[in-house]
C-alpha atoms as a PDB file:
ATOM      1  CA  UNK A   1       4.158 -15.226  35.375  1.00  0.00           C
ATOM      2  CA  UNK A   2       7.522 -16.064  33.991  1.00  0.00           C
ATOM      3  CA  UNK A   3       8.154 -15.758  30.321  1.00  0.00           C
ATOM      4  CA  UNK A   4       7.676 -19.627  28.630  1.00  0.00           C
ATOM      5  CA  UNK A   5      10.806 -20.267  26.312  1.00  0.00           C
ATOM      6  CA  UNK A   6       9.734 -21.861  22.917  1.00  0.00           C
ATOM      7  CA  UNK A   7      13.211 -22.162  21.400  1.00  0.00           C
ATOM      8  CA  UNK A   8      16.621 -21.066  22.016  1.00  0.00           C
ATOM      9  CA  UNK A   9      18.673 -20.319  18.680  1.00  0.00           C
ATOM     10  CA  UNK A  10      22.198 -19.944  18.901  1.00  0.00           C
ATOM     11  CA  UNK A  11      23.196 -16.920  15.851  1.00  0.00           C
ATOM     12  CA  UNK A  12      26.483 -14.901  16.379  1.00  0.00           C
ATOM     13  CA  UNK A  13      27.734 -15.833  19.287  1.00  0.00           C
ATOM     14  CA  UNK A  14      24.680 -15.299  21.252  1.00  0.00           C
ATOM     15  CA  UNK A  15      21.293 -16.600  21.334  1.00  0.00           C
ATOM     16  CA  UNK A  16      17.808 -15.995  20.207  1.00  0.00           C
ATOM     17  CA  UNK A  17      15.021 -16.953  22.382  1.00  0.00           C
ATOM     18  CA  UNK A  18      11.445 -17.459  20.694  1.00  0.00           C
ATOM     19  CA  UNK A  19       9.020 -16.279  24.378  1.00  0.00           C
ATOM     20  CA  UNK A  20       5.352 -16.235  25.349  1.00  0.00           C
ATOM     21  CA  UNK A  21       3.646 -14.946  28.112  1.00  0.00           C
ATOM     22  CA  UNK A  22       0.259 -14.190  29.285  1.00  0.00           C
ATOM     23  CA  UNK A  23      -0.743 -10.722  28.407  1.00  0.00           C
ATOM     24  CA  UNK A  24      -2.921  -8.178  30.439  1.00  0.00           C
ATOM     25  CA  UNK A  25      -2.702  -5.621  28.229  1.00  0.00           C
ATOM     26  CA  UNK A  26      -4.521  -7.516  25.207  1.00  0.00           C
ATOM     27  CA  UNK A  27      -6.018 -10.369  27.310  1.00  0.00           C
ATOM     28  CA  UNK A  28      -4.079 -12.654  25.135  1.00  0.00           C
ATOM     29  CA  UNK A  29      -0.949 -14.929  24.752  1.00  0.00           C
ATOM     30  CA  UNK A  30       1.912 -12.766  23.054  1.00  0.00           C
ATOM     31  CA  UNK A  31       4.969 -13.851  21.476  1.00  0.00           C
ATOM     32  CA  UNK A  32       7.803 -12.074  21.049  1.00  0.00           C
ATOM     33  CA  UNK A  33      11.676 -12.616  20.227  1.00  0.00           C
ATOM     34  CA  UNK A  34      14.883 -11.912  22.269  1.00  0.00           C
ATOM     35  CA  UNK A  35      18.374 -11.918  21.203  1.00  0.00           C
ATOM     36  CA  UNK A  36      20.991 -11.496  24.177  1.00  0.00           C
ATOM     37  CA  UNK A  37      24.209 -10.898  22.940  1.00  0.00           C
ATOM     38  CA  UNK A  38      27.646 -12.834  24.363  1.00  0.00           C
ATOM     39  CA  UNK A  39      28.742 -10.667  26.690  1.00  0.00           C
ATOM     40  CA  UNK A  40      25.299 -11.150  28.676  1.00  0.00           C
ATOM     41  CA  UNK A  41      25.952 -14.442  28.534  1.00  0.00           C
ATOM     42  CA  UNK A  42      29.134 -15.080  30.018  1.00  0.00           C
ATOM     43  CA  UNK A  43      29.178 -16.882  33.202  1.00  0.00           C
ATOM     44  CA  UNK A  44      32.391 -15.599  34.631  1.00  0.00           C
ATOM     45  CA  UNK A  45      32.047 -11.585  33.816  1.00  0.00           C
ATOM     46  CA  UNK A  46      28.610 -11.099  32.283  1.00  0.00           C
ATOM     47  CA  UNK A  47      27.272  -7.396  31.588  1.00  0.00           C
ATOM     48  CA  UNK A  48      23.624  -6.785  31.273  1.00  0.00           C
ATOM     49  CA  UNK A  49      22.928  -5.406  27.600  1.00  0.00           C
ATOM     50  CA  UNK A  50      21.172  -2.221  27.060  1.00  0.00           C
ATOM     51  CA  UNK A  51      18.609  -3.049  24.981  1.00  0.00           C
ATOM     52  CA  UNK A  52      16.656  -1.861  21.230  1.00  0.00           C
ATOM     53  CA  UNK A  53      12.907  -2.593  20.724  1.00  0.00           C
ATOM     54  CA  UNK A  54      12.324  -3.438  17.131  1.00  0.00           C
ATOM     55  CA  UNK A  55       8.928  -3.056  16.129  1.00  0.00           C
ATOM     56  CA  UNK A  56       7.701  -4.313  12.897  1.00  0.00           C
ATOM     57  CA  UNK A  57       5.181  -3.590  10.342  1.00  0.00           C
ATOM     58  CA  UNK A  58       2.214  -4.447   8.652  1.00  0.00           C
ATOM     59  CA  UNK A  59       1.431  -8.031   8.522  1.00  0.00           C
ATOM     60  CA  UNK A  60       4.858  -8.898  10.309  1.00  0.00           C
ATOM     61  CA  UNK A  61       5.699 -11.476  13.370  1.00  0.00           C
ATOM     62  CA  UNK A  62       8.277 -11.312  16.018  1.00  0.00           C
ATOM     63  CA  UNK A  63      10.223 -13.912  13.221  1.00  0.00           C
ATOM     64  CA  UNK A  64      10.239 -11.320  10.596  1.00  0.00           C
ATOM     65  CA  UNK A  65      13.063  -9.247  11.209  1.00  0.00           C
ATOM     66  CA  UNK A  66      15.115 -11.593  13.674  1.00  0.00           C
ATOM     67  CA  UNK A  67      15.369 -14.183  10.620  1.00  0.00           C
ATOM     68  CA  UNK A  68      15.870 -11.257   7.688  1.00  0.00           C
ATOM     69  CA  UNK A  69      17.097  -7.952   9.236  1.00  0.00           C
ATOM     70  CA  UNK A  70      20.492  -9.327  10.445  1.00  0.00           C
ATOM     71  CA  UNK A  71      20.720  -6.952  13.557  1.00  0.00           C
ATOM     72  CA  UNK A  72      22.028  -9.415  15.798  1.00  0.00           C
ATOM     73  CA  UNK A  73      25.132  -8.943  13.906  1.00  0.00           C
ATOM     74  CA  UNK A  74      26.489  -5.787  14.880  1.00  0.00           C
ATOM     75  CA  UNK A  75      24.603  -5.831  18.047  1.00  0.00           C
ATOM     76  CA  UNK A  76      26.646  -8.701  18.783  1.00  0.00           C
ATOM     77  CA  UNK A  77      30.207  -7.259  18.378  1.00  0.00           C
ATOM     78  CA  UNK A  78      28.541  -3.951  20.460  1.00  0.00           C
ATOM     79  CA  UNK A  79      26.457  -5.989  23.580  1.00  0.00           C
ATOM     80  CA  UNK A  80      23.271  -5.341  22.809  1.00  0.00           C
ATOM     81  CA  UNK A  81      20.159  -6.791  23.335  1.00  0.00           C
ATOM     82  CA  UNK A  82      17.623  -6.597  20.857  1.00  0.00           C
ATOM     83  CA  UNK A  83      13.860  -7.419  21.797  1.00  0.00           C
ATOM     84  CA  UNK A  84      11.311  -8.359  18.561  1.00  0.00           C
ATOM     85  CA  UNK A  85       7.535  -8.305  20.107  1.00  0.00           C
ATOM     86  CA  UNK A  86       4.372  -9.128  17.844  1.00  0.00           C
ATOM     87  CA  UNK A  87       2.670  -6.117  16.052  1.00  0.00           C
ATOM     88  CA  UNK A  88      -0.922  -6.768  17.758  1.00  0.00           C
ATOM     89  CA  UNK A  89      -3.170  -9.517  19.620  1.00  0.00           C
ATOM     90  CA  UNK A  90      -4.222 -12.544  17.781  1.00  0.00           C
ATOM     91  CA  UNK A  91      -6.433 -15.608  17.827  1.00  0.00           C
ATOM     92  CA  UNK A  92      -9.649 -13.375  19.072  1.00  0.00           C
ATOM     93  CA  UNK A  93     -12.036 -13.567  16.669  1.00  0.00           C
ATOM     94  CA  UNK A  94     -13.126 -10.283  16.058  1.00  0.00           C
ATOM     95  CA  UNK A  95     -15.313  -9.541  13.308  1.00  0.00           C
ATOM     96  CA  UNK A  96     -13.277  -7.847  10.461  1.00  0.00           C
ATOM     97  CA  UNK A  97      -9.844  -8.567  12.280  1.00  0.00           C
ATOM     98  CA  UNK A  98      -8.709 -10.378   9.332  1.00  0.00           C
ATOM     99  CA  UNK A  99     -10.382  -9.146   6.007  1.00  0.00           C
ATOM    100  CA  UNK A 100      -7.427  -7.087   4.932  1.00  0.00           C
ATOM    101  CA  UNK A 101      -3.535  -7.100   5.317  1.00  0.00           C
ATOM    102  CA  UNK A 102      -3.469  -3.322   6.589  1.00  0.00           C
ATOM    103  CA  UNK A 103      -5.847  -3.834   9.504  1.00  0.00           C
ATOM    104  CA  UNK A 104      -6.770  -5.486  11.909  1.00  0.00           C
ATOM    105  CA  UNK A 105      -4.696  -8.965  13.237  1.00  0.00           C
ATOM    106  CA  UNK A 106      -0.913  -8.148  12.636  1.00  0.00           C
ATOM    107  CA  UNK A 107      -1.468  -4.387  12.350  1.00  0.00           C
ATOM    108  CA  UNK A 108      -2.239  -2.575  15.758  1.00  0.00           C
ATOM    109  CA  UNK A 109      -0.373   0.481  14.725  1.00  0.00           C
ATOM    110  CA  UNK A 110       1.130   0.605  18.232  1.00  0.00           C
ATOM    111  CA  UNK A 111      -1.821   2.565  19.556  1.00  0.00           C
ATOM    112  CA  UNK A 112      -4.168   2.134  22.351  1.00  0.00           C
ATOM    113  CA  UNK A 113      -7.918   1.751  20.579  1.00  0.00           C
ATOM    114  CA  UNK A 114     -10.552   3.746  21.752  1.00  0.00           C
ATOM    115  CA  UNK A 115     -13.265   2.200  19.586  1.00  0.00           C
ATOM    116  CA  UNK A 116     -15.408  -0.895  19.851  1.00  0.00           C
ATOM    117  CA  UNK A 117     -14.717  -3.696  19.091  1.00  0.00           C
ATOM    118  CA  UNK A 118     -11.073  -3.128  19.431  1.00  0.00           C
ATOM    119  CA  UNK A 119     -10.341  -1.119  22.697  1.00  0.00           C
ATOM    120  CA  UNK A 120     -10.630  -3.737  25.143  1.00  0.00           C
ATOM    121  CA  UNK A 121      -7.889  -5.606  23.423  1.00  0.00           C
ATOM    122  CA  UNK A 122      -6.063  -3.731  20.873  1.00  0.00           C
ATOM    123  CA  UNK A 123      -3.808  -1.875  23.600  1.00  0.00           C
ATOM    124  CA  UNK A 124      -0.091  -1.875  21.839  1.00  0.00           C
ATOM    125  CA  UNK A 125       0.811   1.482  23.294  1.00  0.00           C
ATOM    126  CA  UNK A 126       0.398  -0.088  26.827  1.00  0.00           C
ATOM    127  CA  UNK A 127       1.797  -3.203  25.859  1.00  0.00           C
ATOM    128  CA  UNK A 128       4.985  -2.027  24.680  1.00  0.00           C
ATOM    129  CA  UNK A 129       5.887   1.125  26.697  1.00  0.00           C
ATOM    130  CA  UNK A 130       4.363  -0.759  30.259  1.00  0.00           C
ATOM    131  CA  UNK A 131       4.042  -4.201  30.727  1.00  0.00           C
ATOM    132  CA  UNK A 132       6.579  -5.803  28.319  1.00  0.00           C
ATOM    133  CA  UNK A 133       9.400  -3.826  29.572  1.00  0.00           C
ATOM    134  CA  UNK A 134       7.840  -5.105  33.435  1.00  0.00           C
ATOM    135  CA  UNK A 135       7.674  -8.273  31.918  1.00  0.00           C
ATOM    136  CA  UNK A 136      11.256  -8.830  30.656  1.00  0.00           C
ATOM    137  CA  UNK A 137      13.504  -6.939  33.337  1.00  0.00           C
ATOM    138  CA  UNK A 138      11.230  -8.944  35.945  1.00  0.00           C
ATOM    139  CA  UNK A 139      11.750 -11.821  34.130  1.00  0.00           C
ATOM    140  CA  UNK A 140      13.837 -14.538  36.641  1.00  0.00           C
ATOM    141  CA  UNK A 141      15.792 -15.982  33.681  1.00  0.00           C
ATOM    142  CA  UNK A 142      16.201 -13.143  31.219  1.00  0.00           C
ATOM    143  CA  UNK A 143      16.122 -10.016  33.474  1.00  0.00           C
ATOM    144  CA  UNK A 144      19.708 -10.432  34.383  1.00  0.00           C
ATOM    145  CA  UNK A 145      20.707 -10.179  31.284  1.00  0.00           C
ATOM    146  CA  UNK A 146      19.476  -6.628  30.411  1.00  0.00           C
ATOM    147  CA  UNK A 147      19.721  -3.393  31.939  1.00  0.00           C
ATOM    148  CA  UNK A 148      16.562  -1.628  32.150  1.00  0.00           C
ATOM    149  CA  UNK A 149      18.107   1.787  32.733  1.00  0.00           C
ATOM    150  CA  UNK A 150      19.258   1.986  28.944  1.00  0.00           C
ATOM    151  CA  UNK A 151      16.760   1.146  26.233  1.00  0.00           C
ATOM    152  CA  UNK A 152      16.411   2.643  22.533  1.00  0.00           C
ATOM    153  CA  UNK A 153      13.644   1.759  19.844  1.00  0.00           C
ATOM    154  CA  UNK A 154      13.365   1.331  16.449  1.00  0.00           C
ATOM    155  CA  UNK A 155      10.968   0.075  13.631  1.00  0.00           C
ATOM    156  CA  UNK A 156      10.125  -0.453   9.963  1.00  0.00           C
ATOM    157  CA  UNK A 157       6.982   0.996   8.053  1.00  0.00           C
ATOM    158  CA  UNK A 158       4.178   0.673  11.007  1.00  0.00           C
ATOM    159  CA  UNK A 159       6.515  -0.071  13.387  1.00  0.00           C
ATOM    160  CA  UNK A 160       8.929   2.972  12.326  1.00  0.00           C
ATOM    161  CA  UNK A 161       5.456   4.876  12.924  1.00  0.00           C
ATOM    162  CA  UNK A 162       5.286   3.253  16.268  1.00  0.00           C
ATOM    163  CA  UNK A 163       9.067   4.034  17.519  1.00  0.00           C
ATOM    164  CA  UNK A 164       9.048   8.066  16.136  1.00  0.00           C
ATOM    165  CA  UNK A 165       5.489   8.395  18.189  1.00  0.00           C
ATOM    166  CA  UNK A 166       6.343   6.222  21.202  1.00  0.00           C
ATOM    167  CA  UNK A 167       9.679   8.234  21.383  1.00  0.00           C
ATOM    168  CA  UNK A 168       8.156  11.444  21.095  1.00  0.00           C
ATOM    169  CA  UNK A 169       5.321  10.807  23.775  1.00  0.00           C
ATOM    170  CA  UNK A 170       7.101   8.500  26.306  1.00  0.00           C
ATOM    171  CA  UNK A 171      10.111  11.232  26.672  1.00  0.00           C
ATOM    172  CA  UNK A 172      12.643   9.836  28.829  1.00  0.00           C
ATOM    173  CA  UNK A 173      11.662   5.987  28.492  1.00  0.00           C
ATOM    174  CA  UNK A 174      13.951   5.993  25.407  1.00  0.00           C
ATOM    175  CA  UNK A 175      17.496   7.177  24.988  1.00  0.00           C
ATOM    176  CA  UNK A 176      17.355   7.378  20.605  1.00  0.00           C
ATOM    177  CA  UNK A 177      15.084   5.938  18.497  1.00  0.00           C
ATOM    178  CA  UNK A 178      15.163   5.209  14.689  1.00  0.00           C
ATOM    179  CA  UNK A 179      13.402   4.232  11.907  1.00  0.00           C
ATOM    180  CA  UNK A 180      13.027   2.219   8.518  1.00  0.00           C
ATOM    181  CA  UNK A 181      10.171   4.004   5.753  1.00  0.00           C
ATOM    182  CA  UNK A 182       8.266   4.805   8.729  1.00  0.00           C
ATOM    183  CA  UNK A 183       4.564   6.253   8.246  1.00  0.00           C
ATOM    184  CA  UNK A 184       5.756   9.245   9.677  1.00  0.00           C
ATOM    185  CA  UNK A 185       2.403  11.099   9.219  1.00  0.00           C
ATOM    186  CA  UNK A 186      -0.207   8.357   9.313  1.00  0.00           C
ATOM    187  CA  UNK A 187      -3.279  11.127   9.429  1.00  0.00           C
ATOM    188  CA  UNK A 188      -1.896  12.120   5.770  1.00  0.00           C
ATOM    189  CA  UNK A 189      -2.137   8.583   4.180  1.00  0.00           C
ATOM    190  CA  UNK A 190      -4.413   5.971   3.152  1.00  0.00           C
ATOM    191  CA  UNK A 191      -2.811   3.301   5.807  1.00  0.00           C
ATOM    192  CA  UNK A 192      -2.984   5.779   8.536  1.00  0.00           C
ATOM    193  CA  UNK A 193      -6.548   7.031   8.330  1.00  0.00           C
ATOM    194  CA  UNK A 194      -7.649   3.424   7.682  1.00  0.00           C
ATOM    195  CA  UNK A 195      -6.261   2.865  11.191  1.00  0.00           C
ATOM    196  CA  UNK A 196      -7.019   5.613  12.508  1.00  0.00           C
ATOM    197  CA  UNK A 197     -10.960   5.745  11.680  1.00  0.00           C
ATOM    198  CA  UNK A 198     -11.210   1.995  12.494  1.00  0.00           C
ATOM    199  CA  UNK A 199      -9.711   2.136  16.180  1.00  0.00           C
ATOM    200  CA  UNK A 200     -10.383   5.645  17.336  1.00  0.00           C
ATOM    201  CA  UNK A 201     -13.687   6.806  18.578  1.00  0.00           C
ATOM    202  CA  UNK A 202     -12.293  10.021  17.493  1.00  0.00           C
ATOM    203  CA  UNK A 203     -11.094   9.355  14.050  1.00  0.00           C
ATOM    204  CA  UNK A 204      -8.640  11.282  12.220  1.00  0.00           C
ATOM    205  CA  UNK A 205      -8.781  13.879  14.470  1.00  0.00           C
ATOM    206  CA  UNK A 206      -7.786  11.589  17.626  1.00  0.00           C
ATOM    207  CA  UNK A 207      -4.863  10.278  15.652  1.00  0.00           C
ATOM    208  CA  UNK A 208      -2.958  13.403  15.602  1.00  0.00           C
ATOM    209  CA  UNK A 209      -1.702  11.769  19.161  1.00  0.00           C
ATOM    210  CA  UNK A 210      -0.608   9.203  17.340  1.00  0.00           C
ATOM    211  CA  UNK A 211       1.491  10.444  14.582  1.00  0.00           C
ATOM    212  CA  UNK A 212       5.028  11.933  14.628  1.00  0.00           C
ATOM    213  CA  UNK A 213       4.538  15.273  12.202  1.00  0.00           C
ATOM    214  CA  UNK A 214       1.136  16.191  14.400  1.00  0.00           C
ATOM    215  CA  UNK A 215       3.027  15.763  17.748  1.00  0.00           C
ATOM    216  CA  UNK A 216       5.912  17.783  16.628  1.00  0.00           C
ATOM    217  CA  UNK A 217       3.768  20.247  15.053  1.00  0.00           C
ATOM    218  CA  UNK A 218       2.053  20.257  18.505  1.00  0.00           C
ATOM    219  CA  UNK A 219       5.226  20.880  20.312  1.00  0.00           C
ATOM    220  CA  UNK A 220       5.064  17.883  22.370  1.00  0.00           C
ATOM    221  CA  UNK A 221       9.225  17.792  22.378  1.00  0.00           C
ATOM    222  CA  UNK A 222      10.631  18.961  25.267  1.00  0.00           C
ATOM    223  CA  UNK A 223      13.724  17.019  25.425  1.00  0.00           C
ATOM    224  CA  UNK A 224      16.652  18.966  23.646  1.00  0.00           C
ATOM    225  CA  UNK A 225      18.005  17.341  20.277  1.00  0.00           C
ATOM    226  CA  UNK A 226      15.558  14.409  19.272  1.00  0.00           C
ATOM    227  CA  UNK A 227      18.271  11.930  18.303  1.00  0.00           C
ATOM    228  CA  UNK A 228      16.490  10.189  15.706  1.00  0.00           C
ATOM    229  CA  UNK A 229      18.028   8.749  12.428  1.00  0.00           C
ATOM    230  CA  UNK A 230      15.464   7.668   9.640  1.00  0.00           C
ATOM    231  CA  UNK A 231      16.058   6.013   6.204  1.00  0.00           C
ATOM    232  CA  UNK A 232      13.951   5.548   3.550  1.00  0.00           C
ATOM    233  CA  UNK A 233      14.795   3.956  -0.165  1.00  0.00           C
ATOM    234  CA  UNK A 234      14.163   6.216  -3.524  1.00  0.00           C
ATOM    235  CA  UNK A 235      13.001   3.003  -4.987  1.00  0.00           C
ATOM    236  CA  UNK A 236       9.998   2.241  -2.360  1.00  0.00           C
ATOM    237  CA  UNK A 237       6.833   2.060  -4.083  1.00  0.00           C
ATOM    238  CA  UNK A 238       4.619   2.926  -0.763  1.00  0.00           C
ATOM    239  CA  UNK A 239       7.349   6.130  -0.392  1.00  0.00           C
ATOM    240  CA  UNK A 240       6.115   6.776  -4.015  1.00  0.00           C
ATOM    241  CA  UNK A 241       2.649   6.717  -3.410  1.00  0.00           C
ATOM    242  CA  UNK A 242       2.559   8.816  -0.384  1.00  0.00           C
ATOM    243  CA  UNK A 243       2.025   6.093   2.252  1.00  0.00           C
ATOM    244  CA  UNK A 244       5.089   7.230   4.248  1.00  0.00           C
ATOM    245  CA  UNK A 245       5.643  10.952   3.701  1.00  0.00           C
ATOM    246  CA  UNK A 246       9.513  11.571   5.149  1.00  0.00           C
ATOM    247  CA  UNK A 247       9.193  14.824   3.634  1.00  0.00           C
ATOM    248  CA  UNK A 248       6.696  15.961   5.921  1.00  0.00           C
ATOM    249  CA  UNK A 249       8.479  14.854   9.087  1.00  0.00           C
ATOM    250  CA  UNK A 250      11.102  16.707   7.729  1.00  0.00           C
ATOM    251  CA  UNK A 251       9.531  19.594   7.169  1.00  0.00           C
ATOM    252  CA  UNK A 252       7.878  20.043  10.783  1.00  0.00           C
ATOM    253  CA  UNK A 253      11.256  19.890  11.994  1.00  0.00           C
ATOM    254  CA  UNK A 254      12.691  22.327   9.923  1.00  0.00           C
ATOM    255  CA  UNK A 255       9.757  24.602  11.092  1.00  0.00           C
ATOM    256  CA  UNK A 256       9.813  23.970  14.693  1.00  0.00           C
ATOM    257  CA  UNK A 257      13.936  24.159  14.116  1.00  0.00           C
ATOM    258  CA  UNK A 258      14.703  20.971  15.709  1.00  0.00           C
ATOM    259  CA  UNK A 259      18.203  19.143  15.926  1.00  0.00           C
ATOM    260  CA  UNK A 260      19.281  15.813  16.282  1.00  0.00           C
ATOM    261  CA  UNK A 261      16.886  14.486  13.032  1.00  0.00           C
ATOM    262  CA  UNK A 262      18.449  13.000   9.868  1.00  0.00           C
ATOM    263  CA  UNK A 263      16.622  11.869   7.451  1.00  0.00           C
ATOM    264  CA  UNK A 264      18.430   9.951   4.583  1.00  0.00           C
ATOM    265  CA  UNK A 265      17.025   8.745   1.176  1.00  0.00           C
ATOM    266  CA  UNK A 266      18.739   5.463  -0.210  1.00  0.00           C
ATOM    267  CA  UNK A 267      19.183   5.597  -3.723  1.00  0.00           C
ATOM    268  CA  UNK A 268      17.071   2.576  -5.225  1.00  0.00           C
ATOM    269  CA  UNK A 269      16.070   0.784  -2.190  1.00  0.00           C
ATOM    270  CA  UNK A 270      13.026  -0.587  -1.815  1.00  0.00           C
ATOM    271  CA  UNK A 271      10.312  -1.501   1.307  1.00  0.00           C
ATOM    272  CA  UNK A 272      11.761  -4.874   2.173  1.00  0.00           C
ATOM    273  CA  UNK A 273      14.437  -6.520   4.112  1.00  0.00           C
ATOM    274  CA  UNK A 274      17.036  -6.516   1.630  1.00  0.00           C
ATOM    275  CA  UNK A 275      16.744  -2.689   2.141  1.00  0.00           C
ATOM    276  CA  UNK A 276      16.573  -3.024   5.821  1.00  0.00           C
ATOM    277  CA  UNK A 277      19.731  -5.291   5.699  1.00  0.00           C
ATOM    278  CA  UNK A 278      22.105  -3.332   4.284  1.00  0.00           C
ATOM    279  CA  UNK A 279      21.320  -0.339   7.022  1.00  0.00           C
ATOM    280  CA  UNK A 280      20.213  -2.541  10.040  1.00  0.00           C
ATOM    281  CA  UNK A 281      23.766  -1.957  11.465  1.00  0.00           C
ATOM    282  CA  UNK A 282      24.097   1.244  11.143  1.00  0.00           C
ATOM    283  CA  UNK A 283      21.188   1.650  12.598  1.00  0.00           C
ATOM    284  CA  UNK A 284      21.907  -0.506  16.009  1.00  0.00           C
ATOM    285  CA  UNK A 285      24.945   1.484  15.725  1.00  0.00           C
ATOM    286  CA  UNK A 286      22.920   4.775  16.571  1.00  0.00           C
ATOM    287  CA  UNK A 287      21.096   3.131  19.454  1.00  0.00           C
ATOM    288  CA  UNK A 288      24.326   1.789  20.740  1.00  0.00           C
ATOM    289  CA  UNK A 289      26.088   5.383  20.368  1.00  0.00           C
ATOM    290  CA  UNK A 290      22.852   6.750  22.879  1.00  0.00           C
ATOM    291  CA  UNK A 291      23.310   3.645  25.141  1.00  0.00           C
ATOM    292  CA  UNK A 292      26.781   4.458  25.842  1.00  0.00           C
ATOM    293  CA  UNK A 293      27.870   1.324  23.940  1.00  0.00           C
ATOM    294  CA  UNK A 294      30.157   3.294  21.270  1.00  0.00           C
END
């Protein structure tokens, strides 16, 4: 079925479009938000436009970042297309889905649940690495517009946790991938093992496959230099207390003596989109260097 169009938003030179489509992967409606730069657009000498997932956090919609995190910017000037989906199914009714912010409704942890009640529709792994890529580049509107044979991801907080790990298992689907504060080892924290008990038959111990310092630990890497660029502020108070843990990613990589991982620490930034702002473009600037856009 072809993606509905909500709203088309015309923001720097190209345009925003607010979609919907009927999901298989969650059994629900999911929205999600596409920006296609000029240069797709162009009637007389279009290009399709490689393309960046963005995958938000905790408690975040596919509005979030397109409104505040001022990528379309710079992916603008480069020709790229950057693709906002929703962090989880909604509108089901599950018991608990919506007694706290961290789980639950707006916080599927990009996973594929294994535990009742949540494993028949809480399926974000398949959803974004499988059908919304067949979705889009199937798409008989939008698919022109992109090229499916370059794609990079990257995320903030829960969805910085969902690009490393979705880079690291889906080798090959992704050509860089980045992050903003990620959770980069979610079976260390309290978010992560919140998560982790609550959708995993297997607990903690089954969410090593979903976290970025276990699979490196693991050796699940097999593709040369990892090209990944991750920034987190000094001034973050869930870096502070030990909800995102950079320090272990970077450690794991030092041990397993990995290249192509840099890890920065912004002097007084905080968790929110003013800090994701200021580095948003050099961020779609490191996607666009793997896409062979720079």
């Amino acid at each position: 079925m072809p993606l509905e169009t909500k709203a088309t938003i015309r923001t720097f030179g190209g345009k925003l479009f607010k979609l919907s489509h009927p999901s298989t992967a969650t059994g629900t409606p999911m929205n999600l938000n596409l920006f296609v730069p000029p240069s797709a657009l162009d009637k007389d000498k279009s290009t399709p436009a490689p393309v960046l997932i963005y995958l938000s956090g905790l408690t975040c919609s596919p509005d979030n970042c397109s409104e505040k995190g001022f990528f379309q910017h710079r992916a603008s000037q480069l020709g790229l297309a950057v693709v906002y989906p929703d962090t989880s199914p909604r509108g089901l009714n599950i018991p608990g889905q919506n007694d706290s912010w961290d789980f639950g409704e707006a916080a599927g942890f990009y996973l594929d649940a294994t535990a009742e009640p949540w494993k028949e529709n809480y399926k974000m792994e398949s959803y974004i690495t499988e059908e919304l890529p067949d979705v889009l580049f199937n798409d008989p509107e939008f698919g022109k517009y992109l090229d499916k044979d370059r794609v990079s991801i990257t995320g903030h907080s829960m969805g910085g946790h969902g690009a490393l790990t979705l880079y690291l298992k889906h080798q090959g689907k992704y050509k860089s991938v980045s992050a903003f504060a990620p959770i980069a080892n979610p079976t260390k924290c309290p978010w992560g093992e919140k998560a982790f008990k609550g959708y995993l038959a297997g607990g903690i111990e089954e969410g090593k496959k979903h976290d970025a310092v276990e699979l490196l630990r693991a050796g699940v890497w097999k593709g040369g230099d990892v090209k990944a660029l991750v920034d987190v502020g000094t001034g973050d108070n869930f870096y502070k207390g030990g909800q995102l843990l950079p320090e272990n990613l970077e450690a794991v990589v030092k041990e397993k003596g990995l290249e192509g991982v840099k890890v920065r620490y912004q002097e007084g930034y905080d968790h929110s989109y003013y800090f994701m702002a200021t580095f948003s473009g050099e961020h779609v600037e490191h996607a666009a260097k793997y896409l062979g856009l720079l």
